[in-house]
Protein backbone atom coordinates (compact mmCIF):
# COMPACT_ATOMS: atom_id res chain seq x y z
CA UNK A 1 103.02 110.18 -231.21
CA UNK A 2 102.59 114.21 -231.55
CA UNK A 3 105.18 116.52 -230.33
CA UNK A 4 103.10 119.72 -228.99
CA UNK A 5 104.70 123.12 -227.82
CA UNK A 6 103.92 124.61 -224.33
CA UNK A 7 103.05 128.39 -224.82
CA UNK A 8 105.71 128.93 -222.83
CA UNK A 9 108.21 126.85 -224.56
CA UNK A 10 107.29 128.47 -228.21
CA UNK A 11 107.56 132.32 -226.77
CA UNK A 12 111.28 130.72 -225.85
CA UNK A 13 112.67 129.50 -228.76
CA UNK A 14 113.28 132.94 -230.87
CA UNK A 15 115.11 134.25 -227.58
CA UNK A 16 117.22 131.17 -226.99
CA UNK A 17 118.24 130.40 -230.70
CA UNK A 18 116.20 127.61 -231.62
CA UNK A 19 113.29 127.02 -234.42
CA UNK A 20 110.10 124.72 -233.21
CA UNK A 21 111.25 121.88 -235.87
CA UNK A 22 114.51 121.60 -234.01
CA UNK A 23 112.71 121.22 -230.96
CA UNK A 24 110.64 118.75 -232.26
CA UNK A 25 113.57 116.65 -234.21
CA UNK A 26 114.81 117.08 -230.55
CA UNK A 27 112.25 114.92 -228.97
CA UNK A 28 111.19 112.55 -231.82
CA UNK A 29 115.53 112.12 -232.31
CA UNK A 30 117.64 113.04 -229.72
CA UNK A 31 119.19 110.78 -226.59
CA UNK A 32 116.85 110.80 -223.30
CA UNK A 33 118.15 111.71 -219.93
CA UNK A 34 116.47 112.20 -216.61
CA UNK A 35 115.38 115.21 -215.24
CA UNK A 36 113.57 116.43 -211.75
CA UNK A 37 109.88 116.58 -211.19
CA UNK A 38 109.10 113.20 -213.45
CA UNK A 39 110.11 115.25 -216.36
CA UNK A 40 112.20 113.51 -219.62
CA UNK A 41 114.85 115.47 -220.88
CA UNK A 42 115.64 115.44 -224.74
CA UNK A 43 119.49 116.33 -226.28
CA UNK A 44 120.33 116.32 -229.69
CA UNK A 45 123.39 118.07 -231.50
CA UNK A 46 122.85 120.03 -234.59
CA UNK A 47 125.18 122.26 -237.16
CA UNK A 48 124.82 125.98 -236.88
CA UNK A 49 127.54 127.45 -238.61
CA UNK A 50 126.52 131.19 -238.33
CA UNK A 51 126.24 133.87 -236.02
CA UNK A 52 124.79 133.88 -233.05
CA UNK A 53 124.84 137.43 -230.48
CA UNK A 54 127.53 138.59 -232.71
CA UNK A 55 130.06 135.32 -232.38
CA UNK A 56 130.08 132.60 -234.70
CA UNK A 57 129.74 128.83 -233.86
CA UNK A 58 129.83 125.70 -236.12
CA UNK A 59 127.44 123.72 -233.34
CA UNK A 60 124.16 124.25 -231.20
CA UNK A 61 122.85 121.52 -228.68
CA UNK A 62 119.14 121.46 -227.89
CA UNK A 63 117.80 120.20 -224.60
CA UNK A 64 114.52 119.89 -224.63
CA UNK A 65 112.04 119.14 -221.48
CA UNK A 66 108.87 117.35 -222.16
CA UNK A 67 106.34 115.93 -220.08
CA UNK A 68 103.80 112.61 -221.23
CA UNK A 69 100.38 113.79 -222.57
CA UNK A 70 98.73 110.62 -222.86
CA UNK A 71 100.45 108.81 -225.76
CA UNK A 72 102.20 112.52 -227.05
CA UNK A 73 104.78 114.88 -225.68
CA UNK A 74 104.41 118.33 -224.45
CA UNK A 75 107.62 120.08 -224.75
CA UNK A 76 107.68 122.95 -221.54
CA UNK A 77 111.02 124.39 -222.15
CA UNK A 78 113.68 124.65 -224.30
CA UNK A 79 117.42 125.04 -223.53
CA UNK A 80 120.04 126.10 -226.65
CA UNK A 81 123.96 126.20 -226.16
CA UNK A 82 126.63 127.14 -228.69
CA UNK A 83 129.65 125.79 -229.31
């Protein structure tokens, strides 16, 4: 199984906090849940510890949304929240 990025997805991840290996660890790691359209949704918690728009938190949960491509996964978005 191969974990691709979306175009869209990879022009996300600088803006929203997140690095493409997270993303990935995300999908290949993290619990499932169910999302609209036929679309899997990925979660997985990891430390942060830094800064982040000027305020510092210890945690950052990735939600990642992926679609099947044949036996791989296209990731086409990526959601980051700090806590």
């Amino acid at each position: 199984m191969t974990v691709r990025l979306h175009p869209h997805a990879r022009s996300r991840l600088v803006e929203r906090g997140a690095t493409e290996a997270e993303a990935i660890a995300t999908v290949e790691n993290g619990t499932t849940f169910a999302v609209k359209f036929g679309r899997n949704g990925f979660r997985r918690t990891f430390p942060f510890n830094d800064l982040w728009r000027g305020k510092r938190y210890s945690m950052k949960k990735i939600e990642a949304i992926a679609v099947r491509d044949g036996e791989d996964w296209l990731i086409i978005t990526v959601i980051v929240k700090f806590f």
